[in-house]
C-alpha atoms as a PDB file:
ATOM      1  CA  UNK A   1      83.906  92.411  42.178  1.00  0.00           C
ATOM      2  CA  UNK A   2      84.526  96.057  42.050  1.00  0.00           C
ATOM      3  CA  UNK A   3      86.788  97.047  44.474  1.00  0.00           C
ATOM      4  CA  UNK A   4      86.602 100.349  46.759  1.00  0.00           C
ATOM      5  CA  UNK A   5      89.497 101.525  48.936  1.00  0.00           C
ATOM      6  CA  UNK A   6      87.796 101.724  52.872  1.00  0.00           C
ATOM      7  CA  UNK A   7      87.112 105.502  53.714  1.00  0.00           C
ATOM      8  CA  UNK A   8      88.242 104.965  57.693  1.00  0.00           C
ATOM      9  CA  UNK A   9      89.738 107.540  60.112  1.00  0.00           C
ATOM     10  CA  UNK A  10      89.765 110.594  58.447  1.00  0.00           C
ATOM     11  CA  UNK A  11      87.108 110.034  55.697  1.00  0.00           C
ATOM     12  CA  UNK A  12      83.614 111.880  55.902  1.00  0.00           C
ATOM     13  CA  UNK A  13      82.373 113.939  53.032  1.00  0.00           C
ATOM     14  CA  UNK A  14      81.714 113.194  49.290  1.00  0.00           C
ATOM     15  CA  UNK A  15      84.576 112.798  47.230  1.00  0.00           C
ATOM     16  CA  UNK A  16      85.266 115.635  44.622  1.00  0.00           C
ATOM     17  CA  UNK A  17      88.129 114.903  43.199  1.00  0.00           C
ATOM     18  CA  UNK A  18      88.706 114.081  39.671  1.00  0.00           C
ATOM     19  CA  UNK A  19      89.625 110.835  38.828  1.00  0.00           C
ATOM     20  CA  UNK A  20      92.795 110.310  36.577  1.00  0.00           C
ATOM     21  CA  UNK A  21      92.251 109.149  32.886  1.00  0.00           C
ATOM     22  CA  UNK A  22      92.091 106.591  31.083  1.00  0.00           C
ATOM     23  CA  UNK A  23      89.895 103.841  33.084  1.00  0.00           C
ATOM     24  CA  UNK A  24      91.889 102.327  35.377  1.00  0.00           C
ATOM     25  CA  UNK A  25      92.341  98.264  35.377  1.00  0.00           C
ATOM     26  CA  UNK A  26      90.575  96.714  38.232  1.00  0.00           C
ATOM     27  CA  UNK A  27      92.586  93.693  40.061  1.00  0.00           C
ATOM     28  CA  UNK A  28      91.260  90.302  40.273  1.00  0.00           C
ATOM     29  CA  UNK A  29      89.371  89.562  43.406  1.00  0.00           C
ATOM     30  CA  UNK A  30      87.330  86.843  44.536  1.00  0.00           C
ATOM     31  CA  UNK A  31      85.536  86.899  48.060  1.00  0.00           C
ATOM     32  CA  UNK A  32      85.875  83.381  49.772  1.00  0.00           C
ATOM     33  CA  UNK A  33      83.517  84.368  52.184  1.00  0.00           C
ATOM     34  CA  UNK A  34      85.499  83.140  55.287  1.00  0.00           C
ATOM     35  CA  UNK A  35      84.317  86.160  57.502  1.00  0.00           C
ATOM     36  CA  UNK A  36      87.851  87.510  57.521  1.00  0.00           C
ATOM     37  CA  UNK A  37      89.431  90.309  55.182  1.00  0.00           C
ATOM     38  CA  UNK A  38      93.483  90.031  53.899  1.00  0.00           C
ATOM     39  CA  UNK A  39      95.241  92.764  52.722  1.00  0.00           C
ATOM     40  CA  UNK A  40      94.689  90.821  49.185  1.00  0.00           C
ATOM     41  CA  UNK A  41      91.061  91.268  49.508  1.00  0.00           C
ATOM     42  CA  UNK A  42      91.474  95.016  50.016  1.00  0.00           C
ATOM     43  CA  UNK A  43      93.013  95.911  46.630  1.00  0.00           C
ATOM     44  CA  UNK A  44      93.211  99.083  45.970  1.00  0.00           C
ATOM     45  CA  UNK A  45      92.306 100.747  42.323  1.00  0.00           C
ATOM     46  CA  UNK A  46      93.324 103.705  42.207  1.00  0.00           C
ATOM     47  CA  UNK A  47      90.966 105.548  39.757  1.00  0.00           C
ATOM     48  CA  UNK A  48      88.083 103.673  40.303  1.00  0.00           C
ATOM     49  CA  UNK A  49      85.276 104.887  41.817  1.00  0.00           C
ATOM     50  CA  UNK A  50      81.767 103.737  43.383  1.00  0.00           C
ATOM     51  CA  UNK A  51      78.329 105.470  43.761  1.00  0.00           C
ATOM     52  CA  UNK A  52      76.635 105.798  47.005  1.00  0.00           C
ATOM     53  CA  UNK A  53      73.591 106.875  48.646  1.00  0.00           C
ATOM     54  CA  UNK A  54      74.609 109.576  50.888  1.00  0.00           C
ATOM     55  CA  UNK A  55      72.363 111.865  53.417  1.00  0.00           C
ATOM     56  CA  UNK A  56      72.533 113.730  57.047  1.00  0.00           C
ATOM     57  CA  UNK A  57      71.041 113.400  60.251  1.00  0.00           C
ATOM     58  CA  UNK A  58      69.709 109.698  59.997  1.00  0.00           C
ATOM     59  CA  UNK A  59      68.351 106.954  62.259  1.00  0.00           C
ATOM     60  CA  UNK A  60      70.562 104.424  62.331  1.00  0.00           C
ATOM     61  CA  UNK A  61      70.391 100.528  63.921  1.00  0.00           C
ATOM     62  CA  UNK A  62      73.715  99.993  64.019  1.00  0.00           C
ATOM     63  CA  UNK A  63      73.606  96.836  66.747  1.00  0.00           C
ATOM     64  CA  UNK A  64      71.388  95.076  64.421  1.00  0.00           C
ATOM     65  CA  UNK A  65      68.857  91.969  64.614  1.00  0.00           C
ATOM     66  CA  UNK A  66      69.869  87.996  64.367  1.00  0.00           C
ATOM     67  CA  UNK A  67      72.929  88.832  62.448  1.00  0.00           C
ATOM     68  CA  UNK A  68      71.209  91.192  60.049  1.00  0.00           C
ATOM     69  CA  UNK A  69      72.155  94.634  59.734  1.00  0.00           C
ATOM     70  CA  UNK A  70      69.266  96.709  57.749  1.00  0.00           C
ATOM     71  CA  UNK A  71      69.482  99.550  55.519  1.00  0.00           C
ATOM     72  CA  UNK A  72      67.727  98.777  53.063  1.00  0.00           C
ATOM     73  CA  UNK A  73      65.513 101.713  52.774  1.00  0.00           C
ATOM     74  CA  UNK A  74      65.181 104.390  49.700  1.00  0.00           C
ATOM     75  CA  UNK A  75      65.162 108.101  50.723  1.00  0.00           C
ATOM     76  CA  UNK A  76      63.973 110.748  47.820  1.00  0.00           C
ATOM     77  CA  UNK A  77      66.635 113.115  49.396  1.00  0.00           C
ATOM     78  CA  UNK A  78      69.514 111.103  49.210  1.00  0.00           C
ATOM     79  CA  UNK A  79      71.793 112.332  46.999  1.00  0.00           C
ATOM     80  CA  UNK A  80      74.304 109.609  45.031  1.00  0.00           C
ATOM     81  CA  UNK A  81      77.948 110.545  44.949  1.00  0.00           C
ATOM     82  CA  UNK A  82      81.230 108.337  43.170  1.00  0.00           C
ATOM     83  CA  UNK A  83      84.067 107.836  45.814  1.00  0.00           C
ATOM     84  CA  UNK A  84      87.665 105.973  44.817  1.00  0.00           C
ATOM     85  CA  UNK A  85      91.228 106.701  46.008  1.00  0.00           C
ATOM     86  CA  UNK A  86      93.603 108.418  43.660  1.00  0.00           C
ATOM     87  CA  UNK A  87      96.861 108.898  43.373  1.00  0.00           C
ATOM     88  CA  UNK A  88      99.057 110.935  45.885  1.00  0.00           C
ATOM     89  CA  UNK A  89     101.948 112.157  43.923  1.00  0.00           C
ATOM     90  CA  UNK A  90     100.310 114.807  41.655  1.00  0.00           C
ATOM     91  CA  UNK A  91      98.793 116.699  45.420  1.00  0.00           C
ATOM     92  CA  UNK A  92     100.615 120.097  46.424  1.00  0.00           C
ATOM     93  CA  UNK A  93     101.500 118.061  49.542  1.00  0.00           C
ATOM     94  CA  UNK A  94     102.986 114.987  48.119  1.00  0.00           C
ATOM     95  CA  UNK A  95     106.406 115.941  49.219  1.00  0.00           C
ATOM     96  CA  UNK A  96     105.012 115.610  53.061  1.00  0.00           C
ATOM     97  CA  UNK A  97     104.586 112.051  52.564  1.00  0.00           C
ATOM     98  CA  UNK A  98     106.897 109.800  51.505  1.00  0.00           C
ATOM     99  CA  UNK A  99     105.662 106.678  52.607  1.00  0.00           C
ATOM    100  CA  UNK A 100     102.314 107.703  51.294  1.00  0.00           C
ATOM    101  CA  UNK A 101     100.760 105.993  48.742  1.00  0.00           C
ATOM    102  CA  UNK A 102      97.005 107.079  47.458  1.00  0.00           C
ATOM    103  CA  UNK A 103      94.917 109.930  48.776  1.00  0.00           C
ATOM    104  CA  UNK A 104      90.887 109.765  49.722  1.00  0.00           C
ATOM    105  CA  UNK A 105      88.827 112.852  49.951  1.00  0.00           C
ATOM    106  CA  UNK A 106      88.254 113.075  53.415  1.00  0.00           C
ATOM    107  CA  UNK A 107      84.833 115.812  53.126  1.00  0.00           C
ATOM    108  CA  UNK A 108      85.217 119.635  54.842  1.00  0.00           C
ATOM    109  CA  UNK A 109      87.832 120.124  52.131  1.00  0.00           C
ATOM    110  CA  UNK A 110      90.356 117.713  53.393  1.00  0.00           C
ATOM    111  CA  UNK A 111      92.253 114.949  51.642  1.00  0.00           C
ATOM    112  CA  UNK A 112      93.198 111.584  53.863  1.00  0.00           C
ATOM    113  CA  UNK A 113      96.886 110.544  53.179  1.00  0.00           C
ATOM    114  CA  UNK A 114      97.477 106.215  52.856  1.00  0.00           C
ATOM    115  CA  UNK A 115      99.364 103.361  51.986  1.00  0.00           C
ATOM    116  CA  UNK A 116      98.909 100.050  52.497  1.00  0.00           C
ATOM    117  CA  UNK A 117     100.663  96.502  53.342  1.00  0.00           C
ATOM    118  CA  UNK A 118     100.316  92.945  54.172  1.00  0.00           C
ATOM    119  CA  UNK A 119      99.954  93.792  57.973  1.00  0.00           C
ATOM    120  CA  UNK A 120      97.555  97.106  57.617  1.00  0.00           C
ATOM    121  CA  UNK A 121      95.662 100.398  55.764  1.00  0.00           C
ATOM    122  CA  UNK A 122      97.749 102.872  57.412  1.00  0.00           C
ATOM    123  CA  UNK A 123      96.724 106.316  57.548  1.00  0.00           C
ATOM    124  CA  UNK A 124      99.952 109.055  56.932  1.00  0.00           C
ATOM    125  CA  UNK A 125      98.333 111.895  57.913  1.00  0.00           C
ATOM    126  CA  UNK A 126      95.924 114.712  56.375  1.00  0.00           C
ATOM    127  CA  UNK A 127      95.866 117.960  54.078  1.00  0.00           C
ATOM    128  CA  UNK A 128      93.709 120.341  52.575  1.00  0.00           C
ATOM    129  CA  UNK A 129      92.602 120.030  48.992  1.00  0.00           C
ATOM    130  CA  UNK A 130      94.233 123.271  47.807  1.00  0.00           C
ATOM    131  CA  UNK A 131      97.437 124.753  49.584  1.00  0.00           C
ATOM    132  CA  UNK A 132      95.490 128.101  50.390  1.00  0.00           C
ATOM    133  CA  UNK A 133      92.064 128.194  50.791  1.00  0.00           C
ATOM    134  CA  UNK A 134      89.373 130.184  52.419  1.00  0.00           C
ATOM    135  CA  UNK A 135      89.403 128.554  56.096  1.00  0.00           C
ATOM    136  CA  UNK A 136      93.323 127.982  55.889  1.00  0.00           C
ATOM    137  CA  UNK A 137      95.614 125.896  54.991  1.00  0.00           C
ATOM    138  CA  UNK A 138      95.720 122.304  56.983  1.00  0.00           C
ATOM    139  CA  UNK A 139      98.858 120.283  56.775  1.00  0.00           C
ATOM    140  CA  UNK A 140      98.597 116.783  59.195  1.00  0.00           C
ATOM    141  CA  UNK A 141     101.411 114.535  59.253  1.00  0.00           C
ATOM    142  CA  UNK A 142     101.567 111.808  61.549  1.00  0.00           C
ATOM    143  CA  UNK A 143     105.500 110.883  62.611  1.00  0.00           C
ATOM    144  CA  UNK A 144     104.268 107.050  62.497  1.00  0.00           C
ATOM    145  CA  UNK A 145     101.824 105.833  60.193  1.00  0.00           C
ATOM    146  CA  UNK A 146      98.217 104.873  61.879  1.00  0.00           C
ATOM    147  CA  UNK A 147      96.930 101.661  61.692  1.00  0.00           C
ATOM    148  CA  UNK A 148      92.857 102.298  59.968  1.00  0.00           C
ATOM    149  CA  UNK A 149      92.835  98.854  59.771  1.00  0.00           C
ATOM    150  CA  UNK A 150      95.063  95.706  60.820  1.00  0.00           C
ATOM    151  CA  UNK A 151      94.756  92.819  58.494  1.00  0.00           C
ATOM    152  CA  UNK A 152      93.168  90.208  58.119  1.00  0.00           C
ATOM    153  CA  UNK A 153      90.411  92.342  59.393  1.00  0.00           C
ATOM    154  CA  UNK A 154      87.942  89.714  61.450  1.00  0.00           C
ATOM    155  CA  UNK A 155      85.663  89.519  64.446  1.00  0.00           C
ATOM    156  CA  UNK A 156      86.920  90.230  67.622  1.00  0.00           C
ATOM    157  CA  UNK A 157      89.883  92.778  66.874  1.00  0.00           C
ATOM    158  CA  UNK A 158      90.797  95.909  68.546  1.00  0.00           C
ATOM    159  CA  UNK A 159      93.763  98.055  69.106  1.00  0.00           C
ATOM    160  CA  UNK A 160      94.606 101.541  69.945  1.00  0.00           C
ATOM    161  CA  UNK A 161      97.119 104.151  68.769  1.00  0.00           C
ATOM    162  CA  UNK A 162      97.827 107.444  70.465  1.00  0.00           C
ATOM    163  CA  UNK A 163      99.963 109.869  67.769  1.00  0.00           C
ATOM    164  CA  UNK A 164     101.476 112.783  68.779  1.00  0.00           C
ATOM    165  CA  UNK A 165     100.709 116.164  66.813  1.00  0.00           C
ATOM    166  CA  UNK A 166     103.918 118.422  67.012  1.00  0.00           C
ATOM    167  CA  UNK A 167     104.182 121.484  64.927  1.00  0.00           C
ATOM    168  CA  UNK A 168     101.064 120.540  62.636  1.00  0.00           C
ATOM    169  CA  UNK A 169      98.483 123.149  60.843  1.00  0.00           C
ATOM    170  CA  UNK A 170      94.908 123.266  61.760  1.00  0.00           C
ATOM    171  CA  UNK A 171      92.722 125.667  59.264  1.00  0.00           C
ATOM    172  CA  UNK A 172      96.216 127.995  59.079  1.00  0.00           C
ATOM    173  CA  UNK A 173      96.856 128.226  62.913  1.00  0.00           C
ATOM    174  CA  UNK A 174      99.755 126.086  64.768  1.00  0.00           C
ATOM    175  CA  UNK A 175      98.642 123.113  66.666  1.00  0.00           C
ATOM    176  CA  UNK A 176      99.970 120.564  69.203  1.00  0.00           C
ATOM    177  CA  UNK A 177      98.573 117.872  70.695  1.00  0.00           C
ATOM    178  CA  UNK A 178      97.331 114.449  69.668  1.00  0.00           C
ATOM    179  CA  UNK A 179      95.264 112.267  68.014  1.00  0.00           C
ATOM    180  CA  UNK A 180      93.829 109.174  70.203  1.00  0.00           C
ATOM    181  CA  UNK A 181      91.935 106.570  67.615  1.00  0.00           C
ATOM    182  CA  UNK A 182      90.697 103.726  69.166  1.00  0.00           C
ATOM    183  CA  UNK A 183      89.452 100.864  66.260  1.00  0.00           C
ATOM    184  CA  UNK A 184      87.324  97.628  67.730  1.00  0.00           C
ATOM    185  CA  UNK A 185      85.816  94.840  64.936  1.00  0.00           C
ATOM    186  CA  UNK A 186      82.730  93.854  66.672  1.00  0.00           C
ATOM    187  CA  UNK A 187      80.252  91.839  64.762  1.00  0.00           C
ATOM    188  CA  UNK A 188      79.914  89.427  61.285  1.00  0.00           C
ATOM    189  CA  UNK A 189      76.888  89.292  59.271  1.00  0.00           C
ATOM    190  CA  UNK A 190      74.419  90.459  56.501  1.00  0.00           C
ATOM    191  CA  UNK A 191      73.996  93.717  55.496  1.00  0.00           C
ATOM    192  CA  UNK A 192      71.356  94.747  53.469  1.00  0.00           C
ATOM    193  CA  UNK A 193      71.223  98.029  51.163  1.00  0.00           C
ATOM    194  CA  UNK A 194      68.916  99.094  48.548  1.00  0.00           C
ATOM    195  CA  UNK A 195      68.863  95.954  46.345  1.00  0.00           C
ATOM    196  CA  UNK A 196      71.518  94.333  47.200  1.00  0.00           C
ATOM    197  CA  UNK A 197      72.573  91.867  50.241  1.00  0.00           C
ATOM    198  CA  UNK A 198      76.482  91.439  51.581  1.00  0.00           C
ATOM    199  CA  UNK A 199      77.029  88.456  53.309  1.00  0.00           C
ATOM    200  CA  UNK A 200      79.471  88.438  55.895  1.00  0.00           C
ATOM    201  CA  UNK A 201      80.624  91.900  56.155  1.00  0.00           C
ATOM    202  CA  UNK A 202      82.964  92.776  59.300  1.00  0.00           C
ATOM    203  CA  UNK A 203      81.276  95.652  61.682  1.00  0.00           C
ATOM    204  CA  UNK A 204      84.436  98.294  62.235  1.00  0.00           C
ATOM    205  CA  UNK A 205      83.750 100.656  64.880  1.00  0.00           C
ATOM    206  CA  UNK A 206      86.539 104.027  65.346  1.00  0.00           C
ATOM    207  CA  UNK A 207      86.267 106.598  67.387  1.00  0.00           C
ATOM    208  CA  UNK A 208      88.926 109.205  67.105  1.00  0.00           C
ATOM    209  CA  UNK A 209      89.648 111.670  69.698  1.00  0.00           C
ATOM    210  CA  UNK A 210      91.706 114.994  69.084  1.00  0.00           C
ATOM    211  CA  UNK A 211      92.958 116.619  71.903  1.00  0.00           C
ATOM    212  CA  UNK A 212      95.420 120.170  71.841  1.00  0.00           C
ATOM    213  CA  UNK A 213      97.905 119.959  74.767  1.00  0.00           C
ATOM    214  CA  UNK A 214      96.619 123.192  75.860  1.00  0.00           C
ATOM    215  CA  UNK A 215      93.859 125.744  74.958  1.00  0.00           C
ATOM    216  CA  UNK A 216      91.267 124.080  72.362  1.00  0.00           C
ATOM    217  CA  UNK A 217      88.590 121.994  73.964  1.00  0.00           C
ATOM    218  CA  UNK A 218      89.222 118.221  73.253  1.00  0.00           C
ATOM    219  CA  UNK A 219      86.768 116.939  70.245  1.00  0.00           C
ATOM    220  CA  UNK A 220      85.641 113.593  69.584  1.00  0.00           C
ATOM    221  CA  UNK A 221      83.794 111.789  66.788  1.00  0.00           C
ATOM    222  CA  UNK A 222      82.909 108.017  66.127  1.00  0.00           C
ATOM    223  CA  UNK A 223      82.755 105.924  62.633  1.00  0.00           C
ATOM    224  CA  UNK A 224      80.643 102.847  62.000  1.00  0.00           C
ATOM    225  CA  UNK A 225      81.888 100.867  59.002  1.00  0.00           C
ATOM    226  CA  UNK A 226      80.382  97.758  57.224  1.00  0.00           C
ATOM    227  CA  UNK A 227      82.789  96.142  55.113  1.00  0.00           C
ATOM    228  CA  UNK A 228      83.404  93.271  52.155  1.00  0.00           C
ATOM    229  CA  UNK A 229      86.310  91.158  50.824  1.00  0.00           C
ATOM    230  CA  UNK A 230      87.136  92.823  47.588  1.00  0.00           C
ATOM    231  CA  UNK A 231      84.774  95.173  47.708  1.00  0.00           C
ATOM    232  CA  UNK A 232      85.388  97.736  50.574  1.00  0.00           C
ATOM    233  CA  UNK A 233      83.329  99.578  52.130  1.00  0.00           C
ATOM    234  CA  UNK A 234      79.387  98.991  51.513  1.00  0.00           C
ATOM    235  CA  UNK A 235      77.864 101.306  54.355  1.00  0.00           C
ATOM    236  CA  UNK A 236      79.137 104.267  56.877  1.00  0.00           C
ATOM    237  CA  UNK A 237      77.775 105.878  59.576  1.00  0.00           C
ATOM    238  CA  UNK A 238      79.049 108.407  61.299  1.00  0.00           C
ATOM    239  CA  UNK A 239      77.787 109.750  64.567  1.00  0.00           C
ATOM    240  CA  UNK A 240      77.622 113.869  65.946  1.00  0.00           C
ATOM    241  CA  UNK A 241      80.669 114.991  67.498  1.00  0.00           C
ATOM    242  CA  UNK A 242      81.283 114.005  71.141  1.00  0.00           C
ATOM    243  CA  UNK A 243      78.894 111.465  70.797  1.00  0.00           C
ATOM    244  CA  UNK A 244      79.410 109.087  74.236  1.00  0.00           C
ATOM    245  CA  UNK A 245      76.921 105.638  72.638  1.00  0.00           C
ATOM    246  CA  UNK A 246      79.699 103.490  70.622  1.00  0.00           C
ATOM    247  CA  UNK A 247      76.059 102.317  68.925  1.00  0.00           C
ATOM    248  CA  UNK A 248      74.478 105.370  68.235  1.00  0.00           C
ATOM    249  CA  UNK A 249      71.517 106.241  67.231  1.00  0.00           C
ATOM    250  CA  UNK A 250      71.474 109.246  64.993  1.00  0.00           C
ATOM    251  CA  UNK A 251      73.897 109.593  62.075  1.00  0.00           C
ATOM    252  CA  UNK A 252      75.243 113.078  61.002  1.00  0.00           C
ATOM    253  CA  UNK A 253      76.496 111.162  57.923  1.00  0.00           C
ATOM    254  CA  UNK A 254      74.863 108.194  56.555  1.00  0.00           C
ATOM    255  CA  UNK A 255      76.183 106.863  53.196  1.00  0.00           C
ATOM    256  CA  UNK A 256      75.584 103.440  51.396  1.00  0.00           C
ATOM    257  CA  UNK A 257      76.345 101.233  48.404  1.00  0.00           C
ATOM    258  CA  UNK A 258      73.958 102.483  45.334  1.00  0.00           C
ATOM    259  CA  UNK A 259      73.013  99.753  43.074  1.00  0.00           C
ATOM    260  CA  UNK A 260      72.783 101.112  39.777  1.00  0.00           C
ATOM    261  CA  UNK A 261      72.589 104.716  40.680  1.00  0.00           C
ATOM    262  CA  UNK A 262      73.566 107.890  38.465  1.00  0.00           C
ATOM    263  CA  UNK A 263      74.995 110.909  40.344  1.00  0.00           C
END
């Protein structure tokens, strides 16, 4: 299968950046289709990318029916973009991060610092594409790695990290406070996209909450993820921010696997 690295906490834009040349070699993965997801069945290829179907503001059933999650629907206005993790050591930030390891575009001009072990996808921090643009430099480094995603990723999980932000950079300005992610697995089944069926994808629900320690009203967003062994990610949805219904209803950002698609 084609693998795609998961787009998790900090993830939720279209992914811009160029991808390094020649081809890269895709690892060997078989799904065994035991409902569970190893840190082997995440591989990560850095270089490769993967076209999705990506729009805003969209219905969304994200509880689903029998076991069957449904978005199989075509939309003339979605637009198709190519998302794949590349490497972090060329970035004007590289130096921030030494235990990083690959870098995701992470949309509103952000880039989403990881690296990944047997035990998790841990998320480093975040930066800004460019080290001075328009809105400001941002500069996010997490003293202790998050844990995106604990492995093997299965049914029933759910853990919580609260990470102190001490003298980070926001869009140029100072900022202190923290970041409160809460990650729960809840649910095993199909999932249907435009021409293509997954069966069983994990359901990975986050909702991240960043809070200053004084000033800045506290701002929360939630991420629905559908995901495959050795594939990735196959569908996101992610909700308006301060949204309270861990199901919502309404997507501000909808994307899903494209079968086939040109961007």
């Amino acid at each position: 299968m084609k693998p795609a690295i998961l787009l998790l906490v900090s993830a939720c834009g279209t992914n811009l950046t160029p991808q390094p040349m020649p081809s890269p070699q895709l690892p060997s993965c078989v799904p065994n289709r035991d409902g569970q997801i190893t840190a082997d069945e995440l591989p990560i290829a850095l270089g490769a990318t993967v076209d999705y179907y990506t729009g805003a503001n969209r219905p969304v059933d994200l509880v689903g029916r029998s076991g069957i999650w449904d978005f199989s629907d075509e939309r003339a206005d979605d637009q198709v973009v190519a998302l794949g993790p590349i490497a972090l050591a060329a970035q004007w930030y590289a130096a921030s991060f030494p235990a990083g390891q690959f870098v995701v575009d992470a949309g509103a001009g952000l880039d989403g610092v990881y690296h990944q072990d047997d035990r998790a996808l841990w998320l480093d921090g975040t930066a800004s594409h460019e080290p001075s643009p328009a809105a400001g430099q941002t500069l996010v480094r997490y003293a202790e790695a998050v844990a995106a995603l604990r492995f093997p990723i299965a049914d029933g999980q759910s853990y919580s990290t609260t990470a102190p932000l001490v003298g980070v950079t926001i869009n140029g300005l100072p900022f202190n406070g923290s970041d409160k992610i809460d990650v729960d697995v809840t649910g095993s089944g199909r999932l249907d996209v435009p021409y293509v069926e997954f069966s069983p994808v994990v359901r990975v629900r986050t909702h991240v909450v960043r809070a200053p320690t004084t000033g800045t009203p506290t701002v929360g967003r939630r991420t629905t993820i559908f995901v495959f062994e050795c594939f990735g990610e196959v569908t996101r949805a992610e909700s308006k921010p301060d949204e309270t219904n861990p199901d919502f209803t309404t997507a501000s950002y909808l994307r899903r696997f494209a079968l086939g698609a040109q961007p």
